[in-house]
Protein backbone atom coordinates (compact mmCIF):
# COMPACT_ATOMS: atom_id res chain seq x y z
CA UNK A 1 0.00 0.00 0.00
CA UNK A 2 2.90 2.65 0.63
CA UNK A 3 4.09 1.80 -2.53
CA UNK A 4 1.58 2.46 -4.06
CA UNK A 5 0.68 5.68 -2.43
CA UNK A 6 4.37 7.02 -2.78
CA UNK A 7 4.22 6.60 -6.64
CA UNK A 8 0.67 8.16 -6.79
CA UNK A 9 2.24 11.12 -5.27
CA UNK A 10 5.07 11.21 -7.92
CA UNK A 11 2.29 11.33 -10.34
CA UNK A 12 0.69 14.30 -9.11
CA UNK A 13 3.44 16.29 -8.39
CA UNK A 14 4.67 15.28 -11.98
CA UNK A 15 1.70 16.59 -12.95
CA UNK A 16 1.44 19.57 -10.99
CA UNK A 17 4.98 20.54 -13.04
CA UNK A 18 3.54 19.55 -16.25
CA UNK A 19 0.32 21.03 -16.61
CA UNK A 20 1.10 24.28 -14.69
CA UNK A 21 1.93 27.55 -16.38
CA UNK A 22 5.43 27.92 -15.66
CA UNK A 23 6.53 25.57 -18.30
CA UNK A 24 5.60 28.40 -20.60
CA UNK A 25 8.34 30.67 -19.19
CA UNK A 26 10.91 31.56 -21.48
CA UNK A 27 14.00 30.83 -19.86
CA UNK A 28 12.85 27.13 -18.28
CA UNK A 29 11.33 25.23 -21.49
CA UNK A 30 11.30 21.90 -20.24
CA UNK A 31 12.49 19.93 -23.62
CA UNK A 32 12.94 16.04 -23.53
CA UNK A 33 12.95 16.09 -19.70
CA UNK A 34 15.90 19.10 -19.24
CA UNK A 35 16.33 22.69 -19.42
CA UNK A 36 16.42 23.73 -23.11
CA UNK A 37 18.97 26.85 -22.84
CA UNK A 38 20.94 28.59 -25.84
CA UNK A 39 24.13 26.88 -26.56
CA UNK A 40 23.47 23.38 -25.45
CA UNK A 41 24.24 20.54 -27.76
CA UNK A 42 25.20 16.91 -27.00
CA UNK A 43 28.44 17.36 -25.02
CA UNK A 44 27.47 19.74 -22.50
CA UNK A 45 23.89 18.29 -21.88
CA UNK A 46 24.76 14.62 -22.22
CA UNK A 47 21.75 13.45 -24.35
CA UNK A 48 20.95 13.95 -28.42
CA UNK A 49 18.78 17.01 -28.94
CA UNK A 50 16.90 15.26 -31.96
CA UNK A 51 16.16 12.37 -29.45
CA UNK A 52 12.60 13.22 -30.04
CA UNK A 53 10.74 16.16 -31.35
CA UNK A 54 13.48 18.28 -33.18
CA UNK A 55 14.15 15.72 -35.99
CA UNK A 56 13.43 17.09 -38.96
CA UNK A 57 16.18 19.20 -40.06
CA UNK A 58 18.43 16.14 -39.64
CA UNK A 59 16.00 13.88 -41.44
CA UNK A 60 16.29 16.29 -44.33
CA UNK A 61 20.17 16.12 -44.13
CA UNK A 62 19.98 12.61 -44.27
CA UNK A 63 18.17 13.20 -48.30
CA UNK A 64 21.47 14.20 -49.23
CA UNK A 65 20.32 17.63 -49.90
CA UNK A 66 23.19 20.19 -50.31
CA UNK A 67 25.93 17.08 -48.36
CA UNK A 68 28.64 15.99 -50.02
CA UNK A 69 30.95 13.44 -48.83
CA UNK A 70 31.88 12.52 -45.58
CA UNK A 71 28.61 14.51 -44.64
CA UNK A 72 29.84 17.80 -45.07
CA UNK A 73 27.67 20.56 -46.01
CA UNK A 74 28.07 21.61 -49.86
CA UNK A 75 25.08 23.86 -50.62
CA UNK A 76 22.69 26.15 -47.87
CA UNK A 77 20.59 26.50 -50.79
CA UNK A 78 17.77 23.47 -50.20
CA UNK A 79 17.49 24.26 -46.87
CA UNK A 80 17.11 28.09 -47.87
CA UNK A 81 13.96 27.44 -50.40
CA UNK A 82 12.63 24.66 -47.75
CA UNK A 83 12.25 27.95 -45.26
CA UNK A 84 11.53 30.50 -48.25
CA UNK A 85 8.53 27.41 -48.65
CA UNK A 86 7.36 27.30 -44.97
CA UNK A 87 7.60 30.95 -44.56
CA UNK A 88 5.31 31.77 -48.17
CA UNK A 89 2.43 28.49 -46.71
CA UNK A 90 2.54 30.28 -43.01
CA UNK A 91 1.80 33.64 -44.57
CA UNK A 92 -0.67 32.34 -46.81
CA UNK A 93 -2.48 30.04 -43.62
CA UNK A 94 -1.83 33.39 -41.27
CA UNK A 95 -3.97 35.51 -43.95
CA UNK A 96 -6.11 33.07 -44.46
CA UNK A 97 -7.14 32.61 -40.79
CA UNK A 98 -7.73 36.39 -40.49
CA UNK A 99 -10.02 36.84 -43.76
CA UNK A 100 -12.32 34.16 -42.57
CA UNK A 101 -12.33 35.57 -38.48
CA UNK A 102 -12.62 39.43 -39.57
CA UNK A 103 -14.32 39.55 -42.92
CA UNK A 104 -15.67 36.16 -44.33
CA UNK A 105 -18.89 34.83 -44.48
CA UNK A 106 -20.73 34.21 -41.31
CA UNK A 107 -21.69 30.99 -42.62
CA UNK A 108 -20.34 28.83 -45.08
CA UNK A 109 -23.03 26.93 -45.99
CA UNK A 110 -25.01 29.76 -47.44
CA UNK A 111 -22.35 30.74 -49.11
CA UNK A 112 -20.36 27.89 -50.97
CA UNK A 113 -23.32 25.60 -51.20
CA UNK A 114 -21.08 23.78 -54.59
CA UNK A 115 -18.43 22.24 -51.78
CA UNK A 116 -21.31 20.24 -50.12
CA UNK A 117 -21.60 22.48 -46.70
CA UNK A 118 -25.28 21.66 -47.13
């Protein structure tokens, strides 16, 4: 029974830390379990940084985009149009979002009965 108590304990405080609003504090980001703080890599923090959510620039390295041999950078220039790309869709989605909360319809199905808002 302590057991068990003891670990439902570590639960709630757990959760206490996960769920409150301090984890939206600039300076203490919890990321995978540590303190996410400018400058840390591998070395100094003793675990991979891509471990789990921040994977995709590496998986996009791994295409063989702009790497030559020995997996040395050749060419910035994919990775430039890949954030030229994100940055033109998030402007485009951003606009978007505001038309249709300021100044589009109130309803779409009166309006675009052809899509099948019926």
């Amino acid at each position: 029974m302590k057991v068990f108590m003891l670990g439902w304990w570590l639960k709630i405080n757990l959760m206490k830390t996960l769920y409150s609003l301090r984890r939206f504090y600039p300076m203490e980001t919890l990321f995978n379990g540590t303190l996410a703080l400018a400058g840390r890599d591998q070395e100094t923090t003793g675990f991979v940084w891509w471990a789990k959510n921040a994977r995709l620039i590496n998986l996009s390295g791994t295409l063989g985009w702009g790497v030559g041999l020995g997996e040395k950078v050749r060419d910035t220039f994919p990775y430039f149009m890949s954030g030229v790309i994100h940055l033109i869709s998030s402007t485009v989605l951003g606009f978007g979002g505001t038309y249709h909360a300021f100044q589009g319809p109130e309803t779409l199905e009166e309006s675009f009965p052809f899509w099948g808002f019926t």
